[in-house]
C-alpha atoms as a PDB file:
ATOM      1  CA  UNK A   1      37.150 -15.601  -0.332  1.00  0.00           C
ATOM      2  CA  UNK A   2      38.324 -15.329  -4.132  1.00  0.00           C
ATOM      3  CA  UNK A   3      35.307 -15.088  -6.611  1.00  0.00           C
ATOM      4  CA  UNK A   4      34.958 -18.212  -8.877  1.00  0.00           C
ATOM      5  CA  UNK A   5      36.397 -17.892 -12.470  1.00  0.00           C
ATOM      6  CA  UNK A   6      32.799 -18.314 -13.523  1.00  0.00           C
ATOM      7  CA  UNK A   7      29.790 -17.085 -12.655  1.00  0.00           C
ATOM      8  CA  UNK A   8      27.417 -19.906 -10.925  1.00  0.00           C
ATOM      9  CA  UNK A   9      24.701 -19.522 -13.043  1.00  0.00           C
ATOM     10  CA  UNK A  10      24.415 -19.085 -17.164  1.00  0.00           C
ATOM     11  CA  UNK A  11      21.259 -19.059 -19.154  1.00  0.00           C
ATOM     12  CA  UNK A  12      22.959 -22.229 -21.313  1.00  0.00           C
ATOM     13  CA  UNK A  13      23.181 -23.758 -17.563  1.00  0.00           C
ATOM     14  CA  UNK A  14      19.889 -23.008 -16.202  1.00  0.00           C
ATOM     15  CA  UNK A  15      18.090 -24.162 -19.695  1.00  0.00           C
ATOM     16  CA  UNK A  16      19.942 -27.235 -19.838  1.00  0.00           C
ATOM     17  CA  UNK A  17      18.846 -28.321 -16.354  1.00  0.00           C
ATOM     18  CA  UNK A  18      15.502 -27.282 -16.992  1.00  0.00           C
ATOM     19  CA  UNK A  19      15.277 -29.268 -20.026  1.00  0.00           C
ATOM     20  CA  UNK A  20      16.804 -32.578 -18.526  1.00  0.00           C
ATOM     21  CA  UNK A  21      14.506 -31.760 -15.536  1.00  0.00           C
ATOM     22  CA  UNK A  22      10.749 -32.143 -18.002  1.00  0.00           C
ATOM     23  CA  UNK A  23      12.560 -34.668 -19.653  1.00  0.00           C
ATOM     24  CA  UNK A  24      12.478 -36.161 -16.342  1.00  0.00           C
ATOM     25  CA  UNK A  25       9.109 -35.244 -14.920  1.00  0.00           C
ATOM     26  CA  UNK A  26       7.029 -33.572 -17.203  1.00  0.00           C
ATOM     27  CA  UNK A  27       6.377 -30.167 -17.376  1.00  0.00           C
ATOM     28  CA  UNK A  28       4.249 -29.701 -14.864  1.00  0.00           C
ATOM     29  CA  UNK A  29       7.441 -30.622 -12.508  1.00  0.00           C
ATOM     30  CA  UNK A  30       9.133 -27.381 -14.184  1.00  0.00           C
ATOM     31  CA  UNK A  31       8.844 -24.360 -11.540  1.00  0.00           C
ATOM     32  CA  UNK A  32      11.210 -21.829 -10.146  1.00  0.00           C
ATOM     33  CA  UNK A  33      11.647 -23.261  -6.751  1.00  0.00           C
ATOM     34  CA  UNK A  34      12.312 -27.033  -8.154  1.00  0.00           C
ATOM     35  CA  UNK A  35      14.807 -25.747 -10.633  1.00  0.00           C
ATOM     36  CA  UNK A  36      16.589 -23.593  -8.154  1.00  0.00           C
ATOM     37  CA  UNK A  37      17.339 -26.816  -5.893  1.00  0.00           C
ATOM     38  CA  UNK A  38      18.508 -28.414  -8.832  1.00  0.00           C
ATOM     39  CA  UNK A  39      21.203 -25.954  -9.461  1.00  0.00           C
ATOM     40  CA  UNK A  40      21.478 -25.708  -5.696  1.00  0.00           C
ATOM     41  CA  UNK A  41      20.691 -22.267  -6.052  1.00  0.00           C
ATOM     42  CA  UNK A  42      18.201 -19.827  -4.450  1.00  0.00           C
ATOM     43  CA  UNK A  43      15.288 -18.991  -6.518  1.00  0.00           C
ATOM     44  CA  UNK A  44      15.779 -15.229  -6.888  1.00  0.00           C
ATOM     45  CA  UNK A  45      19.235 -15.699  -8.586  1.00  0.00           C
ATOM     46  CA  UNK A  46      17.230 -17.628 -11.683  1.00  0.00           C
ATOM     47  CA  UNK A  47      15.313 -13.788 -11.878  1.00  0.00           C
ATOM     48  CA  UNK A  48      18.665 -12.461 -12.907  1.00  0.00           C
ATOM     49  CA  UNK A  49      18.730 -14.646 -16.009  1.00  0.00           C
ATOM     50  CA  UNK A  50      15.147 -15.235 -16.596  1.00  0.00           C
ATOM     51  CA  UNK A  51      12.250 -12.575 -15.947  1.00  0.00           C
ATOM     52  CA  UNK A  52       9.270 -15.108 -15.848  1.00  0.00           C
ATOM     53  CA  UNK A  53       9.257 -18.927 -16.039  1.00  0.00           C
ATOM     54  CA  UNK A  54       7.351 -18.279 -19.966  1.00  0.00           C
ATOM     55  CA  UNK A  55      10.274 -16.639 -21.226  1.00  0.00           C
ATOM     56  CA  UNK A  56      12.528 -19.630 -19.649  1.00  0.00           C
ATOM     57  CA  UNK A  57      10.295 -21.957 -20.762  1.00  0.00           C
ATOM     58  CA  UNK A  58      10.590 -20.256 -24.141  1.00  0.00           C
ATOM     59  CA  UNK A  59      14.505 -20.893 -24.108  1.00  0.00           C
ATOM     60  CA  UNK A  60      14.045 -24.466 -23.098  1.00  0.00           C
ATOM     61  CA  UNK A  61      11.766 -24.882 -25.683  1.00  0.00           C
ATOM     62  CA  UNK A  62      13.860 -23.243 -28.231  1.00  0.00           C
ATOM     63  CA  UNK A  63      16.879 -24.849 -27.493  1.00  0.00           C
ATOM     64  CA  UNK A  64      15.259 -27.914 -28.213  1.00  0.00           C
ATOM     65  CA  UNK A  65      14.588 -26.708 -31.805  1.00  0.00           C
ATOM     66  CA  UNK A  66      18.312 -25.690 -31.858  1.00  0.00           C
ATOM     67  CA  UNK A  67      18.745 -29.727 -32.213  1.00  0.00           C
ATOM     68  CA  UNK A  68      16.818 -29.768 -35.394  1.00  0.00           C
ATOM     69  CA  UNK A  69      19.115 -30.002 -38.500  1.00  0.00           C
ATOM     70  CA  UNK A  70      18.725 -27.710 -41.244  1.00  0.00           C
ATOM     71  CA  UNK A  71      21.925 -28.267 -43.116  1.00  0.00           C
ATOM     72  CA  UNK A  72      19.385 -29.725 -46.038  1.00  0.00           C
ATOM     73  CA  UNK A  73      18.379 -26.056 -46.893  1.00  0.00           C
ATOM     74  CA  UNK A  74      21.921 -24.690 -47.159  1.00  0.00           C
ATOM     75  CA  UNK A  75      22.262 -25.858 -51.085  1.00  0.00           C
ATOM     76  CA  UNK A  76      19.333 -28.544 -51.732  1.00  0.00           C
ATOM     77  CA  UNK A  77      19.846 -30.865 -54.446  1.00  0.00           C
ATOM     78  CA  UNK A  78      15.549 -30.635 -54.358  1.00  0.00           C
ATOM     79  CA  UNK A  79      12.979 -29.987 -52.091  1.00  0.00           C
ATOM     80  CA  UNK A  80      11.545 -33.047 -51.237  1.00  0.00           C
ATOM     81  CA  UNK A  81      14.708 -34.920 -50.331  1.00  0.00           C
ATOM     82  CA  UNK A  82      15.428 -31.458 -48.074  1.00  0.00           C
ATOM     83  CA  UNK A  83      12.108 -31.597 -46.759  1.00  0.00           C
ATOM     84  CA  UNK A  84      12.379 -35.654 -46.051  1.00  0.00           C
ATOM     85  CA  UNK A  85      15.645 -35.200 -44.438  1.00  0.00           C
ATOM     86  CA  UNK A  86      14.067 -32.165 -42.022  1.00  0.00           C
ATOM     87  CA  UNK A  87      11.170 -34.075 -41.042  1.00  0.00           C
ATOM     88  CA  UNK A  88      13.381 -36.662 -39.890  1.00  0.00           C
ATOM     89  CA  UNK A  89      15.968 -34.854 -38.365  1.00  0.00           C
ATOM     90  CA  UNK A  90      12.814 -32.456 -36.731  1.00  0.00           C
ATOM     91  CA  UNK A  91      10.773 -36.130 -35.428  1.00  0.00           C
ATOM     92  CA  UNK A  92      14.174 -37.397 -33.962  1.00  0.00           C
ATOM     93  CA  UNK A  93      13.958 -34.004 -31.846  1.00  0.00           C
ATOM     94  CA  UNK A  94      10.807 -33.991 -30.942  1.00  0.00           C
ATOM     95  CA  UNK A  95      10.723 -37.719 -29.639  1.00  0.00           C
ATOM     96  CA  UNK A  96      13.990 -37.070 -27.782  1.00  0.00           C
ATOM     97  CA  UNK A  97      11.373 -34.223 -25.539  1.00  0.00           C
ATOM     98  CA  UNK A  98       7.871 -35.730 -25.524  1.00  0.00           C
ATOM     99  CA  UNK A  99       7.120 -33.875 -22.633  1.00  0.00           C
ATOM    100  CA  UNK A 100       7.392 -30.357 -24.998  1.00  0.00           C
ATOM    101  CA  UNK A 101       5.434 -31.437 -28.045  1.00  0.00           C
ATOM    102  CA  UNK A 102       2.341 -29.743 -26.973  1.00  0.00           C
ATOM    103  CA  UNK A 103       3.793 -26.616 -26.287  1.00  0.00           C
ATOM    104  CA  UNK A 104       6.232 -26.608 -29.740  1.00  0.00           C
ATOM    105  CA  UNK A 105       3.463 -27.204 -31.419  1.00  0.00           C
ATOM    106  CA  UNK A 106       2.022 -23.979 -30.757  1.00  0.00           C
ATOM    107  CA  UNK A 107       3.971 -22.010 -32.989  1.00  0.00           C
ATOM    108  CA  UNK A 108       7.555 -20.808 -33.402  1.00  0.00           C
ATOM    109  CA  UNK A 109       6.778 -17.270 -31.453  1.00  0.00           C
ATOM    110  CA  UNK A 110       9.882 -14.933 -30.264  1.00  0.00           C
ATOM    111  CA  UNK A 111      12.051 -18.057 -30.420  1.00  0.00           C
ATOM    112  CA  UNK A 112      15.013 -17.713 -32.625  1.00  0.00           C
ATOM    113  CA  UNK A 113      15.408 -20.944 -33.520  1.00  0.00           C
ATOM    114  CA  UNK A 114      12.495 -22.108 -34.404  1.00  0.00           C
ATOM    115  CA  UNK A 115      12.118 -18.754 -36.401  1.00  0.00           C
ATOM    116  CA  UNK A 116      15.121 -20.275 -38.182  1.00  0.00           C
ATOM    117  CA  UNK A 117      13.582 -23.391 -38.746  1.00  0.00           C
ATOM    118  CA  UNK A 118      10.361 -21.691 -40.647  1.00  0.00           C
ATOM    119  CA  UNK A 119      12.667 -19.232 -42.601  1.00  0.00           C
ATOM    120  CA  UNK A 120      14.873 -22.313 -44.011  1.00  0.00           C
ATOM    121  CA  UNK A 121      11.601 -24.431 -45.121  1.00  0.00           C
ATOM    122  CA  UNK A 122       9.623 -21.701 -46.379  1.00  0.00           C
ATOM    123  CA  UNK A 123      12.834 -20.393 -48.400  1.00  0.00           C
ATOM    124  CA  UNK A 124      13.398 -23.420 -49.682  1.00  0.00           C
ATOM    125  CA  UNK A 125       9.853 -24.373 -51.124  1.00  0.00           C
ATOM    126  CA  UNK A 126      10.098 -20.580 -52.806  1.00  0.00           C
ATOM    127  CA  UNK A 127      12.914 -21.405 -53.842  1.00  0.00           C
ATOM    128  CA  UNK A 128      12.069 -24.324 -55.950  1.00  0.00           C
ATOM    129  CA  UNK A 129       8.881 -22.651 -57.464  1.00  0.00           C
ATOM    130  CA  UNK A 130       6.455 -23.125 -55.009  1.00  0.00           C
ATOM    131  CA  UNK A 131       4.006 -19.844 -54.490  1.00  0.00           C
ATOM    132  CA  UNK A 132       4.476 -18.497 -51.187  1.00  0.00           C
ATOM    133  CA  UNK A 133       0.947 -19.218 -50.512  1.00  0.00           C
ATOM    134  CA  UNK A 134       1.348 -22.997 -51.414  1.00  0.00           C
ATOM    135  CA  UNK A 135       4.290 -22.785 -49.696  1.00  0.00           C
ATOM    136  CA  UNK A 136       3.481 -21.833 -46.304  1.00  0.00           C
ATOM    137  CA  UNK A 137       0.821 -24.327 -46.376  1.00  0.00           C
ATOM    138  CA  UNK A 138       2.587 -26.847 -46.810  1.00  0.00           C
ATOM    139  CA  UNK A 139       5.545 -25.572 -44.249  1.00  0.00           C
ATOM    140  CA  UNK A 140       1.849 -25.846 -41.842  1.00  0.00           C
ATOM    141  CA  UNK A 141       1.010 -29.652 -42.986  1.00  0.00           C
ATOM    142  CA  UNK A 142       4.605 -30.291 -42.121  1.00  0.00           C
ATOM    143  CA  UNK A 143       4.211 -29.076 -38.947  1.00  0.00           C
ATOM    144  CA  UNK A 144       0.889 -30.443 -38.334  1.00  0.00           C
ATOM    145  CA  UNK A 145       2.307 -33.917 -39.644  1.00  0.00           C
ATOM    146  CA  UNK A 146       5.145 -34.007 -37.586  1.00  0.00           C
ATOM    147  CA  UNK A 147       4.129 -33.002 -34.258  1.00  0.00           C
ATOM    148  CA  UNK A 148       1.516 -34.682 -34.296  1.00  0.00           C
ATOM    149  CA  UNK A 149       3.254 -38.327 -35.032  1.00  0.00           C
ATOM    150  CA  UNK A 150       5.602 -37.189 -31.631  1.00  0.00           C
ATOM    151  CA  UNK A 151       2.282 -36.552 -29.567  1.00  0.00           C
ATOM    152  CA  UNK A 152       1.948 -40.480 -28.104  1.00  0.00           C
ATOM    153  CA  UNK A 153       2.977 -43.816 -29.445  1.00  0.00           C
ATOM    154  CA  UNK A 154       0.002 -45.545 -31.603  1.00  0.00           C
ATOM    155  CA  UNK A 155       1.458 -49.275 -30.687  1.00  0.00           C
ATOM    156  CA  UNK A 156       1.393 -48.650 -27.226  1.00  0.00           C
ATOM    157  CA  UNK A 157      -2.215 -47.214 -26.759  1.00  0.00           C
ATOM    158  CA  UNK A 158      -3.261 -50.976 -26.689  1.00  0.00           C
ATOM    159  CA  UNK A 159      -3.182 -52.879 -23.736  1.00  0.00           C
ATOM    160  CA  UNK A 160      -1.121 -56.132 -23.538  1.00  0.00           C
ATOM    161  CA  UNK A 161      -4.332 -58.413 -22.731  1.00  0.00           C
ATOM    162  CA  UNK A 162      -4.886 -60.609 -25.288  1.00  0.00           C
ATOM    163  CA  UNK A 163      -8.433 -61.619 -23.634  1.00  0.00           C
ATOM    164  CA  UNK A 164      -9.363 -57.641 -24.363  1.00  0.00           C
ATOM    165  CA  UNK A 165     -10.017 -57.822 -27.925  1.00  0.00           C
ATOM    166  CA  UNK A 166     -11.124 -61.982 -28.585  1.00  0.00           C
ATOM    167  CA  UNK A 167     -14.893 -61.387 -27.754  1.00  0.00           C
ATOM    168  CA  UNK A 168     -15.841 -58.341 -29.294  1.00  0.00           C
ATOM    169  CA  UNK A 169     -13.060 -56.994 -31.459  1.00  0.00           C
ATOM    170  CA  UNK A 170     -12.025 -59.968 -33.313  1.00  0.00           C
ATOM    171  CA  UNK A 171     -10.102 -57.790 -36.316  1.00  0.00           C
ATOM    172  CA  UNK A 172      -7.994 -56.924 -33.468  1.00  0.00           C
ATOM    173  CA  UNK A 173      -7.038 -60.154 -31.850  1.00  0.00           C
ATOM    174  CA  UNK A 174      -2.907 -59.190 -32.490  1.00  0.00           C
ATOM    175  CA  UNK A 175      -3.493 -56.232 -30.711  1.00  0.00           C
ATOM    176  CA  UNK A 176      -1.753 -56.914 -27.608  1.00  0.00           C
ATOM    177  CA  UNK A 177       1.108 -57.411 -29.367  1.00  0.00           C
ATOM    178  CA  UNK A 178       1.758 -53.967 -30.875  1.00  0.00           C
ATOM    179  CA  UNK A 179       3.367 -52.702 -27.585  1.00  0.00           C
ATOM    180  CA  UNK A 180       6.198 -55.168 -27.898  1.00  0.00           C
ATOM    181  CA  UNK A 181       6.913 -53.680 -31.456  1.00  0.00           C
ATOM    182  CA  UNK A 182       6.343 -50.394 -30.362  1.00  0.00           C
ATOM    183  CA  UNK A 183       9.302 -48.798 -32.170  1.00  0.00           C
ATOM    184  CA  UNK A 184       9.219 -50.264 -35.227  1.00  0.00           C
ATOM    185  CA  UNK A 185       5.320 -49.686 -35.794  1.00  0.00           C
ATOM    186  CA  UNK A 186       5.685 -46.151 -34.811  1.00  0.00           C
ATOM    187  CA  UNK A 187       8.838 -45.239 -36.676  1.00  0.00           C
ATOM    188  CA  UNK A 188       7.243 -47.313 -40.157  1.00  0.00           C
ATOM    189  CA  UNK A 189       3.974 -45.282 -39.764  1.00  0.00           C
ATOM    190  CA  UNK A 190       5.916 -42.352 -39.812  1.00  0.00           C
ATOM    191  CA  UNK A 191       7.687 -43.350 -42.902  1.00  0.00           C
ATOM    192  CA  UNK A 192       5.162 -44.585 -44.341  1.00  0.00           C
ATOM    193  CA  UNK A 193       3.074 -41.220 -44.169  1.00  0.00           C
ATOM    194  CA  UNK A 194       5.744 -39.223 -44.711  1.00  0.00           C
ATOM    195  CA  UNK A 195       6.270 -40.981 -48.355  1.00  0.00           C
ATOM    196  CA  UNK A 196       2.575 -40.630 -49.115  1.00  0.00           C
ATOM    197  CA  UNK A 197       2.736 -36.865 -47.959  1.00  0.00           C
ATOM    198  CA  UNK A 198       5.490 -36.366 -49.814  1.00  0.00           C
ATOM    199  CA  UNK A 199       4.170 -37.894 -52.990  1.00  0.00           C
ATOM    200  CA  UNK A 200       0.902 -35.848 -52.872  1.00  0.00           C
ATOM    201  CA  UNK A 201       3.227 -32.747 -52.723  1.00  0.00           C
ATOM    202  CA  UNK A 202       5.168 -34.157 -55.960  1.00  0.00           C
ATOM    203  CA  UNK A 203       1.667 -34.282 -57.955  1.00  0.00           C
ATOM    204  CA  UNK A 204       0.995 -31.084 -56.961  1.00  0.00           C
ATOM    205  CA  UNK A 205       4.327 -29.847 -58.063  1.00  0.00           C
ATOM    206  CA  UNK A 206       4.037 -31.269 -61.743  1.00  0.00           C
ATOM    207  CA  UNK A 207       1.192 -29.307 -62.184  1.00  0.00           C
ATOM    208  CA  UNK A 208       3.009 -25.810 -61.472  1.00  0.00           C
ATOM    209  CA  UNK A 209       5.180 -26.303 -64.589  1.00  0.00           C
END
């Protein structure tokens, strides 16, 4: 029997599937024998690529960073238009893979890309006059900020029953209907404290010069 022209398995192959596969499920659903029947594969063969599932979940996780546009940083025109532009591009990412907020959150780790990603927004605060102390503070409230508005939709934490809030919450007698505008609330709140973020950072900045 001739050999295929490519091998069955990759590590690009075997990420990808486990990606679209939490995407799916959730993470929990992520383990060595579900992947395996995936690929149609037998679990040993996913040893050869990956030692443990942490460092494939590391890859997954890490290719999902690799989505994140840092073309901002290459020559900014300023740092707050680069850093509004990340935190968009980083958001869109993020709520493409809600299942893998929690663990991206965590920190960037081993994980080249999201190594990457620190090294472009730290560089570019520096860059613009920011102490390095200042700067990787605010690289952290970035962070914080963004992850954190990818953790769960606000608008659709409320139940649509109108009858729920009448009696005893009566400042919140629209609340059923912040499911049905889920994206929009979500996406302005984001916005909206990104701006505000962003315009405590520009004080801040005044006062360096």
């Amino acid at each position: 029997m001739a050999r295929p022209r490519t091998p069955l398995l990759s590590r690009d192959r075997i990420v990808a599937a486990a990606l679209a596969l939490v995407d799916t499920e959730g993470l929990p659903a992520l383990s060595t024998r579900r992947l395996a029947a995936e690929l149609s594969v037998s679990g040993p063969s996913l040893y050869n690529h990956f030692a443990t599932k942490d460092e494939l979940l590391d890859a997954v996780v890490d290719s999902v960073m690799g989505e994140v546009d840092l073309t901002m940083f290459d020559a900014p025109d300023d740092w707050r238009t680069a850093l509004r532009d990340w935190a968009r591009s980083y958001r869109a990412a993020l709520a493409a893979h809600p299942h893998l907020v929690p663990v991206l959150a965590q920190g960037p780790g081993r994980r080249p890309n999201a190594l990457r990603l620190a090294d472009a927004v730290f560089g570019c605060l520096v860059d613009a006059g920011w102490p390095r102390g200042q700067a990787t503070r605010i690289g952290a409230l970035m962070r914080y900020f963004i992850t954190g508005s990818a953790l769960a939709s606000f608008a659709a934490g409320f139940p649509e029953d109108a009858a729920l809030y009448t009696a005893d919450y009566p400042h919140l007698a629209d609340a059923h209907r912040l499911a049905e505008h889920r994206r929009t609330i979500d996406e302005g709140a984001f916005e909206t404290g990104l701006e505000a973020l962003l315009d405590g950072l520009e004080l801040r900045y005044r006062k360096l010069s």
